[in-house]
N, C-alpha and C. Protein backbone atom coordinates (compact mmCIF):
# COMPACT_ATOMS: atom_id res chain seq x y z
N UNK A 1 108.96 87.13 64.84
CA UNK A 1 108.92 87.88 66.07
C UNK A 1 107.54 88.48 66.32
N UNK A 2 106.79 88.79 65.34
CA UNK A 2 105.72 89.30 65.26
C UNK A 2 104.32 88.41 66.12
N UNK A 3 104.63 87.35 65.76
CA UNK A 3 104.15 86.48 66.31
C UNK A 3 104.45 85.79 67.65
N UNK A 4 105.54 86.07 67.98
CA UNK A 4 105.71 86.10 69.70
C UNK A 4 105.22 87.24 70.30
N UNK A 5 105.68 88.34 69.70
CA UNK A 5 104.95 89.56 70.37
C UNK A 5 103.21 89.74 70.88
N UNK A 6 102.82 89.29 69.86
CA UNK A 6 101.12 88.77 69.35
C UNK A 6 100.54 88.31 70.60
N UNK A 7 101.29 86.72 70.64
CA UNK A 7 100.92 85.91 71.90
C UNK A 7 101.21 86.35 73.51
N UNK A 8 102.48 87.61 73.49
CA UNK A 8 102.99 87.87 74.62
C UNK A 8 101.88 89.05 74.87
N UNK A 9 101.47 89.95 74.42
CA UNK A 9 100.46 90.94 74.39
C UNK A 9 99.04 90.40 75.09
N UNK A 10 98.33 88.30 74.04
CA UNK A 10 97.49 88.57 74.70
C UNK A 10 97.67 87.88 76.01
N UNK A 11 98.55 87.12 76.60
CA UNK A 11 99.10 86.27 77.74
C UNK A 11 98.92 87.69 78.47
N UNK A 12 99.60 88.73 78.20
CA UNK A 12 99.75 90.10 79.50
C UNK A 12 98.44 90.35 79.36
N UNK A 13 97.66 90.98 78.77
CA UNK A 13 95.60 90.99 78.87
C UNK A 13 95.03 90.32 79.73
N UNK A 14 95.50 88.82 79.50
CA UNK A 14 94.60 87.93 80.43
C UNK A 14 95.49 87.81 81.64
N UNK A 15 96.59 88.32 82.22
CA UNK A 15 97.04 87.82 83.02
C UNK A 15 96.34 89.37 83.90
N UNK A 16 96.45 90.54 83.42
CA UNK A 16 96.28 91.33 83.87
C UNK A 16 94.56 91.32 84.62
N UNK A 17 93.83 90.74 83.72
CA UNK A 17 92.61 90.80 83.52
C UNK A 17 92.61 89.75 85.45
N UNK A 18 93.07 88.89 85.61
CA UNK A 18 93.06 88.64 86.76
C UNK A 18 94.19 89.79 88.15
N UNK A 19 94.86 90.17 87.51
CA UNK A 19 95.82 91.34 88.85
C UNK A 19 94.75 92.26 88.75
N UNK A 20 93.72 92.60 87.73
CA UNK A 20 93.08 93.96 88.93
C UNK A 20 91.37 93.24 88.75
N UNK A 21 91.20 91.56 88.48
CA UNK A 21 90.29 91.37 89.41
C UNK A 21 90.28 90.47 90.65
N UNK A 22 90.98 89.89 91.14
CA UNK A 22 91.48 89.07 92.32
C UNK A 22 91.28 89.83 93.33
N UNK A 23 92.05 90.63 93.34
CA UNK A 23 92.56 92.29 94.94
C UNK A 23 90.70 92.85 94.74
N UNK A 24 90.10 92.60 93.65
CA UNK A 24 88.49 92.91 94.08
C UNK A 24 87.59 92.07 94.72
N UNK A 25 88.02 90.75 94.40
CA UNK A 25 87.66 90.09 95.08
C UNK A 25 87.67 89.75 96.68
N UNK A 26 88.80 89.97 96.75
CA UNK A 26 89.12 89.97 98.34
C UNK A 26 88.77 91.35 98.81
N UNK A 27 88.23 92.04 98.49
CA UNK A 27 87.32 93.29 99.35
C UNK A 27 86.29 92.79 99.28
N UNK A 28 85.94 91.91 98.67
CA UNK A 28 84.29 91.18 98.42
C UNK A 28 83.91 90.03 99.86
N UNK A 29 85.31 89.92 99.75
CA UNK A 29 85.31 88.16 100.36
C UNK A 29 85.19 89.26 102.05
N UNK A 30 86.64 89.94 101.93
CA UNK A 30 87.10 90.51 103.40
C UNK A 30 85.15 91.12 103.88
N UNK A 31 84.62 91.69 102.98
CA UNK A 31 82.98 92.25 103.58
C UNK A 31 82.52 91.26 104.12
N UNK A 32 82.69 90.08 103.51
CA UNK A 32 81.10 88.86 103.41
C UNK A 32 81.43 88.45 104.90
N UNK A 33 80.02 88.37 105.52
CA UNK A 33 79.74 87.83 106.61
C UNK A 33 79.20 86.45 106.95
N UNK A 34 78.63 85.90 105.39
CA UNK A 34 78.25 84.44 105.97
C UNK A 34 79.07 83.44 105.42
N UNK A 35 78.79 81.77 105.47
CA UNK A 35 79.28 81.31 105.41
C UNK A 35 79.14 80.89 103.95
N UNK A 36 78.15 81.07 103.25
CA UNK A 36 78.02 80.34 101.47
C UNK A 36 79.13 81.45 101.28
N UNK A 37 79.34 82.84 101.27
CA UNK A 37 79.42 83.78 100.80
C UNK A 37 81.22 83.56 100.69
N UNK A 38 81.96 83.42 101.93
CA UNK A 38 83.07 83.00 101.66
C UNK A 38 83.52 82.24 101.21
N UNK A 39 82.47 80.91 101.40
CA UNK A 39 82.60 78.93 100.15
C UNK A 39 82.90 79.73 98.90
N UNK A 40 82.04 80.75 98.76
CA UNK A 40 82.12 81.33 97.02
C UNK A 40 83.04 81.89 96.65
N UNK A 41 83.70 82.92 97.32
CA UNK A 41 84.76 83.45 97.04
C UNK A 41 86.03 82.89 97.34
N UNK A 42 86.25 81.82 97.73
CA UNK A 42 87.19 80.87 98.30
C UNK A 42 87.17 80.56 96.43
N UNK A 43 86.31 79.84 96.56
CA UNK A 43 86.08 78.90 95.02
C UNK A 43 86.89 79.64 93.52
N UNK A 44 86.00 81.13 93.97
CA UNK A 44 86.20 81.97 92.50
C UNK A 44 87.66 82.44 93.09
N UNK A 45 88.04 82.62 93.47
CA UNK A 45 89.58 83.22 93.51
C UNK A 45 90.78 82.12 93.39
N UNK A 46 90.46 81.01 94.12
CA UNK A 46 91.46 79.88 93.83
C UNK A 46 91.44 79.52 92.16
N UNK A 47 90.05 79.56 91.39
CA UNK A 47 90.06 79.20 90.15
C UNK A 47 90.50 80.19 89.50
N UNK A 48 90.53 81.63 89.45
CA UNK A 48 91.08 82.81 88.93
C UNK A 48 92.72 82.26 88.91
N UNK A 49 92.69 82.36 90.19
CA UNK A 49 94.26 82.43 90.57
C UNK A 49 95.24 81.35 89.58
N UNK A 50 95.10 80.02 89.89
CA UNK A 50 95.45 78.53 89.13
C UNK A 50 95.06 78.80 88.01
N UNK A 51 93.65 78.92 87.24
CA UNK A 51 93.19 78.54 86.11
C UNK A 51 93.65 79.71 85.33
N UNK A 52 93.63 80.84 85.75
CA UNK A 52 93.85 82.08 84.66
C UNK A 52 94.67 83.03 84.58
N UNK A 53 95.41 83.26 86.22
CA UNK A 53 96.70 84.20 86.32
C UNK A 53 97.74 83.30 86.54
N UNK A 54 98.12 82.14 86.86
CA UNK A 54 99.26 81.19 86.61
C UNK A 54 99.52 80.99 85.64
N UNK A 55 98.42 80.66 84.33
CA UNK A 55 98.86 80.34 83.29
C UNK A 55 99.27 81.24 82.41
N UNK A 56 98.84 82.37 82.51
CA UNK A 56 98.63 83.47 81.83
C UNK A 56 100.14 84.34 81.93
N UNK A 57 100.50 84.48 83.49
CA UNK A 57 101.65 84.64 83.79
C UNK A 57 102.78 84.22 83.27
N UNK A 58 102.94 82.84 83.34
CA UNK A 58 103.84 81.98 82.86
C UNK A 58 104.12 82.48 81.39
N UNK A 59 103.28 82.31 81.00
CA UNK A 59 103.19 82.86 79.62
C UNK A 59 103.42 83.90 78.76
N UNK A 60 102.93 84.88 79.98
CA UNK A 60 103.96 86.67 79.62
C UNK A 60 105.19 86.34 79.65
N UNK A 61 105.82 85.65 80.78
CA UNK A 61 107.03 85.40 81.20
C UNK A 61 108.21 84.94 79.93
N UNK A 62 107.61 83.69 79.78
CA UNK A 62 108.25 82.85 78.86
C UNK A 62 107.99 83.44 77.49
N UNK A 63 107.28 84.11 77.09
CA UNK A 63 107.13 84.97 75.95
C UNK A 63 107.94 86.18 76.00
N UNK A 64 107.66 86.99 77.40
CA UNK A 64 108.70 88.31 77.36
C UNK A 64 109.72 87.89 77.49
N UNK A 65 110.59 86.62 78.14
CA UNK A 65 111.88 86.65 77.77
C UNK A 65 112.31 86.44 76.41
N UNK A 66 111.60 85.50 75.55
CA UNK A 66 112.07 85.52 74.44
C UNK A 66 111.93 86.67 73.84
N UNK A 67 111.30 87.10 73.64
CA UNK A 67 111.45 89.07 72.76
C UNK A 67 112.29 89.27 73.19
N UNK A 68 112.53 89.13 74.31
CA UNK A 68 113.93 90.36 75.58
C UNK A 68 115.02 89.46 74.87
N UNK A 69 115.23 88.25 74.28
CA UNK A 69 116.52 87.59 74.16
C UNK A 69 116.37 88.18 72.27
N UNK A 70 115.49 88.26 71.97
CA UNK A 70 115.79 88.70 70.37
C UNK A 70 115.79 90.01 70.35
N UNK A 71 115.57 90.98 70.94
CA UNK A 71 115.71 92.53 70.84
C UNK A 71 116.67 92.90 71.54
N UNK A 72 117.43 92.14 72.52
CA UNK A 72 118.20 92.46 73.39
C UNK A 72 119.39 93.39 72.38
N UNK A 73 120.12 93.09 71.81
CA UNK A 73 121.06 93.67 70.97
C UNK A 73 120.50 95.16 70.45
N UNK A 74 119.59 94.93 69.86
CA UNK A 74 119.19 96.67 70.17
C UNK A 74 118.61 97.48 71.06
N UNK A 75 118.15 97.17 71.94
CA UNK A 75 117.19 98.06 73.26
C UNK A 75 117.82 97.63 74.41
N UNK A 76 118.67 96.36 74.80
CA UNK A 76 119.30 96.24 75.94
C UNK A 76 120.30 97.13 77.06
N UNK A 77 120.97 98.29 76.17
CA UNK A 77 121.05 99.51 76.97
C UNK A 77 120.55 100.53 76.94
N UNK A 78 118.86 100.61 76.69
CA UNK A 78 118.06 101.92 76.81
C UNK A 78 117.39 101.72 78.44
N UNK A 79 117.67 102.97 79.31
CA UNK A 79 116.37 103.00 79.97
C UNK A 79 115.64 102.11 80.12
N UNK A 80 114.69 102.52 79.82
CA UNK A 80 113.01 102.16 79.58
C UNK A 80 113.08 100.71 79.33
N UNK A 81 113.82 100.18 78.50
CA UNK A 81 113.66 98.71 79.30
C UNK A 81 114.08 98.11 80.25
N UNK A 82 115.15 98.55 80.93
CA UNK A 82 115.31 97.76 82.41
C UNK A 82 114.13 98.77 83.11
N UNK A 83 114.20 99.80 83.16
CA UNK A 83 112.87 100.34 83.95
C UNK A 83 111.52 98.89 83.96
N UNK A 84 111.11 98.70 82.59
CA UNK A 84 110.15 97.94 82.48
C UNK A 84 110.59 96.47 82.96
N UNK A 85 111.58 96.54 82.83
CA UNK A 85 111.95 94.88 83.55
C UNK A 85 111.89 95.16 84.96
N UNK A 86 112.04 96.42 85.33
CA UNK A 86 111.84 96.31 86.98
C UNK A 86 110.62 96.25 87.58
N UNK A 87 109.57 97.22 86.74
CA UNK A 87 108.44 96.96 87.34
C UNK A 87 107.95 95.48 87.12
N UNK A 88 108.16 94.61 85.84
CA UNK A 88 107.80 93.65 85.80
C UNK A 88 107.82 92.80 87.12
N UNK A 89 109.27 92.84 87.44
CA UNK A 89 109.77 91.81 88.82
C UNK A 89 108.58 92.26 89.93
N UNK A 90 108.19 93.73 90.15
CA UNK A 90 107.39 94.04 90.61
C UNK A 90 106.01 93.42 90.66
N UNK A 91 105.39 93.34 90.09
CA UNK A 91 103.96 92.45 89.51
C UNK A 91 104.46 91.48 89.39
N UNK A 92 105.35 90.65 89.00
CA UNK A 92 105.46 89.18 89.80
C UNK A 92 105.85 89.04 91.05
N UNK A 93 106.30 89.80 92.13
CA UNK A 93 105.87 89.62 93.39
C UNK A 93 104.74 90.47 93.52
N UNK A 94 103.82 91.11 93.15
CA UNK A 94 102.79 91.34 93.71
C UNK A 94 102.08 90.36 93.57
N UNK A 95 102.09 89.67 92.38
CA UNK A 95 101.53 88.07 91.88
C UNK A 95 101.47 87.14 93.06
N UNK A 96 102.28 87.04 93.11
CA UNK A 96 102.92 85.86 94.52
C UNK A 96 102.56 87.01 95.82
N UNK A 97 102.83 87.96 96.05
CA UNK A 97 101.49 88.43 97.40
C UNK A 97 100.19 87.81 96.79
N UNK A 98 99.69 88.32 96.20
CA UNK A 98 97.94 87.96 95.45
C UNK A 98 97.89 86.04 96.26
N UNK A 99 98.34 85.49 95.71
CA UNK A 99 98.29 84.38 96.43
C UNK A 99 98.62 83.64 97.81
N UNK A 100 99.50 84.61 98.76
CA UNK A 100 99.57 84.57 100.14
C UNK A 100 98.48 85.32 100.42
N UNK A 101 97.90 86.03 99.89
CA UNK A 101 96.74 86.84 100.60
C UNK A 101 95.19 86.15 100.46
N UNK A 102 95.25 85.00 98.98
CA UNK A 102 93.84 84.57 98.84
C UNK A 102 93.99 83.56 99.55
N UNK A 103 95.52 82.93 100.19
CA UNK A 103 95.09 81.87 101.19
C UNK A 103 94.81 82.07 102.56
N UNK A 104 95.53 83.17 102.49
CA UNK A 104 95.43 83.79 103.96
C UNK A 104 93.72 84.29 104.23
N UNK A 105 92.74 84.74 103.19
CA UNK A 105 91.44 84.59 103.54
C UNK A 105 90.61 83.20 103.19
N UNK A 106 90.92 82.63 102.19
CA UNK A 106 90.39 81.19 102.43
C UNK A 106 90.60 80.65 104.20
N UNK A 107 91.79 80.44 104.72
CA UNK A 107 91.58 79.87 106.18
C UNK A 107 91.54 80.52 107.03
N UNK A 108 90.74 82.19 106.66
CA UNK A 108 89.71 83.24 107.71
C UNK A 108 91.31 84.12 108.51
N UNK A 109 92.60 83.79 107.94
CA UNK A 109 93.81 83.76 108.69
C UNK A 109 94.05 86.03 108.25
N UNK A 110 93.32 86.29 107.22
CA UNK A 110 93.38 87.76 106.82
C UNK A 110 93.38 88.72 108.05
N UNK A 111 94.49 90.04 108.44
CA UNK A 111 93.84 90.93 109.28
C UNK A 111 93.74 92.52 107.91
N UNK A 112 93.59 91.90 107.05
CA UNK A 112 93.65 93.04 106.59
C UNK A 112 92.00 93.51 105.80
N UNK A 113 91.74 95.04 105.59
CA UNK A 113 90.27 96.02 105.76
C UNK A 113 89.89 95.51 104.01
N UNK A 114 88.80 95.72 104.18
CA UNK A 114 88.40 95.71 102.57
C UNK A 114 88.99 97.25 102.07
N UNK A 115 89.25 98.44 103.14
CA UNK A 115 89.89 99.61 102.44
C UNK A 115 91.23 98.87 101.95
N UNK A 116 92.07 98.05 103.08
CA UNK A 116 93.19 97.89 102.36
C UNK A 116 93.57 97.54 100.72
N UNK A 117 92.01 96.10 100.96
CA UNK A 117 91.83 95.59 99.35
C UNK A 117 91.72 96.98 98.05
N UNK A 118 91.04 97.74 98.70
CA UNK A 118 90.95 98.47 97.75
C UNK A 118 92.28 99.49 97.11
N UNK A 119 92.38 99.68 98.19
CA UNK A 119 94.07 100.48 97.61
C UNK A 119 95.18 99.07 97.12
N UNK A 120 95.15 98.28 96.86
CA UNK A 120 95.98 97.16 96.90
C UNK A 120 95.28 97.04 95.27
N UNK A 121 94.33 97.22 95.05
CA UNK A 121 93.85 96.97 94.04
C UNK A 121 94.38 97.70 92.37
N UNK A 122 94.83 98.93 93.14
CA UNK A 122 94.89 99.76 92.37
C UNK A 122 96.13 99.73 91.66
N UNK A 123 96.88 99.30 92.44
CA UNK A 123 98.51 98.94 92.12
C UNK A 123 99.11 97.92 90.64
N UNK A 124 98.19 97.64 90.61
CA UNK A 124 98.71 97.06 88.75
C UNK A 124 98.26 98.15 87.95
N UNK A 125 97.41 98.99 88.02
CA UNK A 125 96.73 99.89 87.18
C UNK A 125 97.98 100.77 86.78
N UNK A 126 98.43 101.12 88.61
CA UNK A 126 99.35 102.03 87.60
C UNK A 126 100.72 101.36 87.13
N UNK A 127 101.37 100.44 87.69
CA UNK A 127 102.43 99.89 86.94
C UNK A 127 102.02 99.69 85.59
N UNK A 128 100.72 98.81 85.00
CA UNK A 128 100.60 98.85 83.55
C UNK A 128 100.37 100.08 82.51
N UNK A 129 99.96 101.61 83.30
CA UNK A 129 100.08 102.73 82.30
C UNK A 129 101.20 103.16 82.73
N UNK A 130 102.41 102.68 83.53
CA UNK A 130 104.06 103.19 83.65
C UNK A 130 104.94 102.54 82.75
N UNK A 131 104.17 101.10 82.75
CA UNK A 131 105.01 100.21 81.61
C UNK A 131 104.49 100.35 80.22
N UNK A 132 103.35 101.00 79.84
CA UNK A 132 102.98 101.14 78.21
C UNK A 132 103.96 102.06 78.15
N UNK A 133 103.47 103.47 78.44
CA UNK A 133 104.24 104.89 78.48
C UNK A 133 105.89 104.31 78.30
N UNK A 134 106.23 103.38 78.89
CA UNK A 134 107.83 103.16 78.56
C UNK A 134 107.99 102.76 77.43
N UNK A 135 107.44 101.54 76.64
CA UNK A 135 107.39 100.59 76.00
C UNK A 135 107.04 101.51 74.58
N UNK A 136 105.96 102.22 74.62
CA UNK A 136 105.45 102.50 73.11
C UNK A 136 106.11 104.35 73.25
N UNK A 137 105.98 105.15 74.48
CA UNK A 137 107.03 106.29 73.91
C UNK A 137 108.04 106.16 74.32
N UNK A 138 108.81 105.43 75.09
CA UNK A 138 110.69 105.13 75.53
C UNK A 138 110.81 106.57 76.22
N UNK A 139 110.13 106.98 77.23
CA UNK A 139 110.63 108.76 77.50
C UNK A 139 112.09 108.53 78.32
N UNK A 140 112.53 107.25 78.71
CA UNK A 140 113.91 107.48 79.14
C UNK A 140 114.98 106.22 78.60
């Protein structure tokens, strides 16, 4: 188990490592006024997106269920883990926004502010210090 845990820890790092840099990107992209400038950020966000938070995702996924199917018998009626399974569902649809939104500025189709990006940004930050705080002290 130790060793699923291991791999599920660093799958959530790197998956994370793209949820709070993507939503920066698109305040980057939503500023840029010329045309290399959006080719570029078109480029770097589709490859983020596919190459490093799909896979990465998948991977929390299919890793956190298996822990969730071997711990289930002891932690399956505390709190704090359906709490954490909820925010999870949470960040996987914010996941899946993240990608209606980098297509929606790839084909210029965005009405939304680089302020928006920025508050949009912030939103995994705190689900991931709501979901440690559950996970390593259980306060409910």
């Amino acid at each position: 188990m130790l060793w699923i845990k291991a791999f599920h820890i660093i799958a959530v790092v790197c998956w994370f490592a793209g949820l709070f840099y993507l939503p920066r990107l698109f305040v980057y992209h939503s500023e840029s006024q010329d045309e290399i400038s959006h080719d570029r950020f078109v480029i770097m966000a589709r490859r983020l997106y596919n190459g490093i938070m799909m896979p990465s995702m998948i991977a929390s996924v299919v890793l956190g269920l298996w822990l969730l199917v071997l711990v289930w018998p002891a932690y399956g009626h505390q709190a704090w883990l359906h709490a954490k399974l909820a925010l999870v569902l949470l960040l996987l649809a914010y996941h899946l926004y993240c990608n209606r939104l980098r297509i929606a500025l790839a084909e210029r189709r965005s009405q939304h502010s680089s302020r928006y990006f920025r508050i949009f940004n912030e939103l995994p930050v705190l689900a991931l210090v709501v979901i440690v705080i559950l996970v390593v002290v259980k306060p409910i």
